[in-house]
C-alpha atoms as a PDB file:
ATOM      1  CA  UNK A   1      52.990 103.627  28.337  1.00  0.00           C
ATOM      2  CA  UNK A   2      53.532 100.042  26.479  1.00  0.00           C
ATOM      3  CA  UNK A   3      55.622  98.952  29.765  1.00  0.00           C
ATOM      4  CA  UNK A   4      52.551  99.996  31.861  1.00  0.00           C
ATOM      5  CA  UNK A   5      49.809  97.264  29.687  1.00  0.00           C
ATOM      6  CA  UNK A   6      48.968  94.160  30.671  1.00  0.00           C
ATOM      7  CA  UNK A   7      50.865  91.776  27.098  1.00  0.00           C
ATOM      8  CA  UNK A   8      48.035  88.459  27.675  1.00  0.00           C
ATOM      9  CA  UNK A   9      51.306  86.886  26.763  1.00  0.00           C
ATOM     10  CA  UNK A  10      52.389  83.918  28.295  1.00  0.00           C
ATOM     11  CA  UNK A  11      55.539  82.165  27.479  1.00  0.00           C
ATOM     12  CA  UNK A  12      56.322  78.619  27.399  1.00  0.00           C
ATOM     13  CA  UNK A  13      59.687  78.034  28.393  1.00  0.00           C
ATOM     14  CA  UNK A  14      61.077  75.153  25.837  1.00  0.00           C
ATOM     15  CA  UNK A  15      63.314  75.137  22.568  1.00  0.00           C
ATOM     16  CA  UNK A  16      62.067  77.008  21.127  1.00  0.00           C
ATOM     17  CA  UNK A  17      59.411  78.872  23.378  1.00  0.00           C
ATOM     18  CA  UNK A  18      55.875  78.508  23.084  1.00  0.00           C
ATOM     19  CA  UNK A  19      53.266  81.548  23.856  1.00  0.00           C
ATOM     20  CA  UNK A  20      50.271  81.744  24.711  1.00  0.00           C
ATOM     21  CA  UNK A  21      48.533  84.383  23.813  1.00  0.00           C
ATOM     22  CA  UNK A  22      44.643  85.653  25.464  1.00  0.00           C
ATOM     23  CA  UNK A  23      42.480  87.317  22.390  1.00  0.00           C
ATOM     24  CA  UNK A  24      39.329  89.465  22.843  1.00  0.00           C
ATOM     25  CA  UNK A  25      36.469  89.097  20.729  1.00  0.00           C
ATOM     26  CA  UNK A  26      36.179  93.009  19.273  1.00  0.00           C
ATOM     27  CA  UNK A  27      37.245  94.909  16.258  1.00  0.00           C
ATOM     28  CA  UNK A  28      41.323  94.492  16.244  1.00  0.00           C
ATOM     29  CA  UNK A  29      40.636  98.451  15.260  1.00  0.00           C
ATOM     30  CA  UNK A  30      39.359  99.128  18.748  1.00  0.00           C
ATOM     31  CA  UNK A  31      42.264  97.296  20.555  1.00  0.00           C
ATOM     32  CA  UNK A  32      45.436  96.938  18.221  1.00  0.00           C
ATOM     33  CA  UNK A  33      46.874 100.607  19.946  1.00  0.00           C
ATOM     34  CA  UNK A  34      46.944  98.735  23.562  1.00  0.00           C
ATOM     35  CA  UNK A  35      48.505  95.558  22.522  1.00  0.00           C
ATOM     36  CA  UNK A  36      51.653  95.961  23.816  1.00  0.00           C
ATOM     37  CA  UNK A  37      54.749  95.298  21.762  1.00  0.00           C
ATOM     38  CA  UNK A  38      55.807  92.136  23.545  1.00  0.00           C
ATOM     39  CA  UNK A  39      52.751  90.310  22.281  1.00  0.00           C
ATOM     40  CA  UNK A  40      53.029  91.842  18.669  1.00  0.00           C
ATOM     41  CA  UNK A  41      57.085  90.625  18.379  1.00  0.00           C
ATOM     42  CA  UNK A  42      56.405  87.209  19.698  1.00  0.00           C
ATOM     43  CA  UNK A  43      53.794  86.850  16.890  1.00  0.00           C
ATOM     44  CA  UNK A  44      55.768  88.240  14.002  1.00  0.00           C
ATOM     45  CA  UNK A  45      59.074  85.705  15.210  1.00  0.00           C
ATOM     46  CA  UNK A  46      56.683  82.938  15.552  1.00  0.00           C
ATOM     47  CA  UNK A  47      56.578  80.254  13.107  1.00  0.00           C
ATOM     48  CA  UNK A  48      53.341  78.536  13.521  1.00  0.00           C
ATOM     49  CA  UNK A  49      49.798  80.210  15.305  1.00  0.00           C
ATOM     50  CA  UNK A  50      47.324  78.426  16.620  1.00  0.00           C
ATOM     51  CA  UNK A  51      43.792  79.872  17.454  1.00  0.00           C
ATOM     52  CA  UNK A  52      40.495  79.033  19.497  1.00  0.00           C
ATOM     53  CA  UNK A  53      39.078  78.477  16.036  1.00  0.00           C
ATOM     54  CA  UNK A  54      40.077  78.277  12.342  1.00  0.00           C
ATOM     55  CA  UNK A  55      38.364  81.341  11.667  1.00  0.00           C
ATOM     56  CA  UNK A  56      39.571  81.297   7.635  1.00  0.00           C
ATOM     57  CA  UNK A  57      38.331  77.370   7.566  1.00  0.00           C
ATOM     58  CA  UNK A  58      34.620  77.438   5.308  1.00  0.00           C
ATOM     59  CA  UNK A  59      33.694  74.746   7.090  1.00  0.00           C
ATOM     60  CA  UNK A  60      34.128  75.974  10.584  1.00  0.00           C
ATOM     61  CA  UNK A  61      32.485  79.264   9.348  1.00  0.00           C
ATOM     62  CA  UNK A  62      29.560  77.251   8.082  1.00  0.00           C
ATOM     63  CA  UNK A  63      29.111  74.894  11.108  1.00  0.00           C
ATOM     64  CA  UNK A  64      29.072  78.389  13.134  1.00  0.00           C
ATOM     65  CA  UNK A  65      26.143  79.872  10.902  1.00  0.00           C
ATOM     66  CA  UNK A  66      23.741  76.981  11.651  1.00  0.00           C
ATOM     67  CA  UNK A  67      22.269  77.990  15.104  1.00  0.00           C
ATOM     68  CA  UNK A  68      19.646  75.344  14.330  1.00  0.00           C
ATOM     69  CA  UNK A  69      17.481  75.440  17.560  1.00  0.00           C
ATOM     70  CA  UNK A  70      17.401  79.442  17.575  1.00  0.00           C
ATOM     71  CA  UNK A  71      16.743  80.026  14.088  1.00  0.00           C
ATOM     72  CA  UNK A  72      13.609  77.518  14.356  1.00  0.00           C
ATOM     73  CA  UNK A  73      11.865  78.836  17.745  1.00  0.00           C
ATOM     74  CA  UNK A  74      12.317  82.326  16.946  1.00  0.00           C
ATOM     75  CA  UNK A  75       9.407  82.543  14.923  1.00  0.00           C
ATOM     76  CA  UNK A  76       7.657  81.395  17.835  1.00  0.00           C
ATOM     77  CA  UNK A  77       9.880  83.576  20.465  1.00  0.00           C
ATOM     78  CA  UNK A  78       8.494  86.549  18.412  1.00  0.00           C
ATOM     79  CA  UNK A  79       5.929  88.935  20.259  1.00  0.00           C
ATOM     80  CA  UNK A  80       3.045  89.957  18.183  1.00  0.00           C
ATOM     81  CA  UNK A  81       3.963  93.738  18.943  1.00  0.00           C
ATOM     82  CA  UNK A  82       6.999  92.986  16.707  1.00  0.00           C
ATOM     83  CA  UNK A  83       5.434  91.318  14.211  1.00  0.00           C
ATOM     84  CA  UNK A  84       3.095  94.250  13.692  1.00  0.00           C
ATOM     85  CA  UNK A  85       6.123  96.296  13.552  1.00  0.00           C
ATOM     86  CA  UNK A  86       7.000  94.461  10.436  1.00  0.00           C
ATOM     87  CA  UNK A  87      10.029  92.613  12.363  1.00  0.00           C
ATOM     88  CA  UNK A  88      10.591  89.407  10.637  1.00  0.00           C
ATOM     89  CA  UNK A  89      12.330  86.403  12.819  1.00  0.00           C
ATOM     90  CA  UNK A  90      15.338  86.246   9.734  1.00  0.00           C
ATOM     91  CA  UNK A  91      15.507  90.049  10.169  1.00  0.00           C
ATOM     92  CA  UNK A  92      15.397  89.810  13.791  1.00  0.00           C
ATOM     93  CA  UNK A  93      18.050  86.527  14.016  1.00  0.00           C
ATOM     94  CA  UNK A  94      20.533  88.671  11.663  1.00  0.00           C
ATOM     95  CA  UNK A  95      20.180  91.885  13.590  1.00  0.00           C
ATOM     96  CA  UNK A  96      20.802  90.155  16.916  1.00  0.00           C
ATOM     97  CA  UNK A  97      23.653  87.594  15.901  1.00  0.00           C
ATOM     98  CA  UNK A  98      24.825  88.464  12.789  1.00  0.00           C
ATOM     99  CA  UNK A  99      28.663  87.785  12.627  1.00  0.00           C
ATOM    100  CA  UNK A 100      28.707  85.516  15.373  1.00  0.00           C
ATOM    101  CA  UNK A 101      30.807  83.342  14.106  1.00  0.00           C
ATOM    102  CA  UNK A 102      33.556  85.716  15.060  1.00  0.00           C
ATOM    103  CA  UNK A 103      32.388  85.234  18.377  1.00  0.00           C
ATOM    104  CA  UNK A 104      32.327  82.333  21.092  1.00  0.00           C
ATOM    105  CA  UNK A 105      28.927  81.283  21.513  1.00  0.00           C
ATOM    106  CA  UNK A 106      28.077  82.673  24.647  1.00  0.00           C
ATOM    107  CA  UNK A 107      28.620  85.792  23.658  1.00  0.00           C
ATOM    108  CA  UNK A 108      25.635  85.643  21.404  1.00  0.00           C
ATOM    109  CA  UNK A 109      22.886  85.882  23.945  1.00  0.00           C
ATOM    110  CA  UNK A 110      24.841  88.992  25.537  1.00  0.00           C
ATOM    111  CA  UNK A 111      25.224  90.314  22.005  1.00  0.00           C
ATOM    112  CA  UNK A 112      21.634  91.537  21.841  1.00  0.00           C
ATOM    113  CA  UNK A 113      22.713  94.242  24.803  1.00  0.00           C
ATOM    114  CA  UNK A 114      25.681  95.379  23.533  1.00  0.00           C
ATOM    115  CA  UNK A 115      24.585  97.005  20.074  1.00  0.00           C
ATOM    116  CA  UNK A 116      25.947 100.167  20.174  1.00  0.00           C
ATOM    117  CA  UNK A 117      26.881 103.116  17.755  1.00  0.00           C
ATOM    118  CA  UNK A 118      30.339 102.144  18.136  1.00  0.00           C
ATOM    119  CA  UNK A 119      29.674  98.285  17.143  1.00  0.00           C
ATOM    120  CA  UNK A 120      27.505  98.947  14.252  1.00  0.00           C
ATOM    121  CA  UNK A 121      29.982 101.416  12.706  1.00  0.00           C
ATOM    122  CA  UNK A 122      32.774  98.810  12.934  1.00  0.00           C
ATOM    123  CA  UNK A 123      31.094  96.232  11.361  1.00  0.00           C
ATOM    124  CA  UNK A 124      33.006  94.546   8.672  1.00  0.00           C
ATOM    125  CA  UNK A 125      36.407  95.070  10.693  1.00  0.00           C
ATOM    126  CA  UNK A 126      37.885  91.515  11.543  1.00  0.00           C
ATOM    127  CA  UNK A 127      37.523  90.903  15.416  1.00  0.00           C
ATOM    128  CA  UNK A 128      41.593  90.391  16.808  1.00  0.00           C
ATOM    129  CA  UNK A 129      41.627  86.390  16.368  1.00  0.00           C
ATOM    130  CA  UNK A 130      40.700  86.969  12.699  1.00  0.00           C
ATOM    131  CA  UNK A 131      42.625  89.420  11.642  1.00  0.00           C
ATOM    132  CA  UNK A 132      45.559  87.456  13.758  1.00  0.00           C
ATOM    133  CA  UNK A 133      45.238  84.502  11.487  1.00  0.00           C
ATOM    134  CA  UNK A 134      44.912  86.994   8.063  1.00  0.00           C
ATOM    135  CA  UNK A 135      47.928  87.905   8.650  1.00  0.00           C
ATOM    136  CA  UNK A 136      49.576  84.684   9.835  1.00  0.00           C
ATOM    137  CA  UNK A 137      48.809  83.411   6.646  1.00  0.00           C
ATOM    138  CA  UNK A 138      49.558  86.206   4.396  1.00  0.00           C
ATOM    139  CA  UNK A 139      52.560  85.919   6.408  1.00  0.00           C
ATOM    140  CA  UNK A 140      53.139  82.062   5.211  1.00  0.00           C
ATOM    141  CA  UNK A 141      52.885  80.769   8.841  1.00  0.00           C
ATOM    142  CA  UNK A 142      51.613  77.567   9.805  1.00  0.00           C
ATOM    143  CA  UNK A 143      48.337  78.053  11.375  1.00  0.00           C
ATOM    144  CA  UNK A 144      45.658  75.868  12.869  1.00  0.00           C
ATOM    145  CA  UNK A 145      43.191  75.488  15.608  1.00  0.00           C
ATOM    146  CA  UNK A 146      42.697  74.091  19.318  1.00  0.00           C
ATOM    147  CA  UNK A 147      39.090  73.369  19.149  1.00  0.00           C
ATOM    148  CA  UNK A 148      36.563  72.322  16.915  1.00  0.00           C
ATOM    149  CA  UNK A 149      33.347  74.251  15.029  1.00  0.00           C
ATOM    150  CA  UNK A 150      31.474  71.801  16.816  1.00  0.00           C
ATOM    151  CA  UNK A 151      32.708  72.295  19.706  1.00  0.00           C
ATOM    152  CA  UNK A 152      31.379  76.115  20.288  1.00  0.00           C
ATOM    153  CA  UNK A 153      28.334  75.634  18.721  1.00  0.00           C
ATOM    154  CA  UNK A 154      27.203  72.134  20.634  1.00  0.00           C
ATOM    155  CA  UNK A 155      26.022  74.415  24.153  1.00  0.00           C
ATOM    156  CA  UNK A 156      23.378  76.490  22.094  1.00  0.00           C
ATOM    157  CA  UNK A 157      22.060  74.066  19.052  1.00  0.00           C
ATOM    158  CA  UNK A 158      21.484  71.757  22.455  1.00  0.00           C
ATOM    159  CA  UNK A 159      19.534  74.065  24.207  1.00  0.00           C
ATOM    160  CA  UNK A 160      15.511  73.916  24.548  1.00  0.00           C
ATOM    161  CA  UNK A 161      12.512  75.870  25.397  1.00  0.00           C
ATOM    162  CA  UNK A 162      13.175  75.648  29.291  1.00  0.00           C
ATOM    163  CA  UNK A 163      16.542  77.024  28.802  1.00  0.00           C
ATOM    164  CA  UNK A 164      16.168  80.005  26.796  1.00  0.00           C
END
């Protein structure tokens, strides 16, 4: 029942109101059923979106690709078991975060356990906060973002050895 889900859809009260609006890092496929119909009509009336992240910005997308310290040490992270299984550290580094820029950072490292049958076959399907803005601009609908590329990507290109 849409009066039975849980919107993530805080308003603002002010002229006019403000919402908030808490976005989950997955396929929009796998979730766009549950969003309840609240949360989609408060996005369609609204004039201007803002997201965690300009997700359609080539720069942010390029600041999120460089994961510096990771894609140095994994060569070195590597197990000689897997490099006699022909594994290669690019290889590797791809299969483990490839299209984490869609994601926050942190997600990464818990990325490695979660590659299921299900998240292979929807790869190439925007996660929600990218298809969001898609359409927010095809719509013509001022978009932007709270936070900066460097932002997310600052607590892993600063880790070291110790941490990892």
């Amino acid at each position: 029942q849409q009066g039975e889900l849980n919107s993530f859809l805080w308003t603002i009260r002010r002229d006019p109101p403000a919402y908030l609006f808490g976005t989950i890092h997955v396929p929009y496929t796998r979730v766009w059923d549950f969003i309840p119909d609240n949360s989609k009509a408060a996005f369609h009336a609204s004039s201007s979106v803002y997201f965690e992240l300009d997700l359609t910005d080539p720069y942010t997308i390029s600041g999120l690709a460089r994961l510096d310290y990771i894609k140095l040490m994994l060569p070195h992270w590597m197990t000689p078991d897997q490099r006699g299984k022909g594994l290669y550290a690019d290889y590797l580094f791809n299969a483990i975060a490839g299209n984490w820029e869609r994601k926050r950072p942190v997600w990464v490292m818990l990325m490695v356990n979660s590659l299921t049958e299900t998240d292979i076959r929807s790869r190439g399907v925007p996660v929600l906060d990218l298809y969001l803005a898609q359409e927010a601009e095809r719509m013509k609908k001022t978009t932007g973002a709270v936070e900066r590329v460097e932002e997310q990507c600052h607590p892993l290109n600063g880790l070291n050895f110790s941490q990892v």
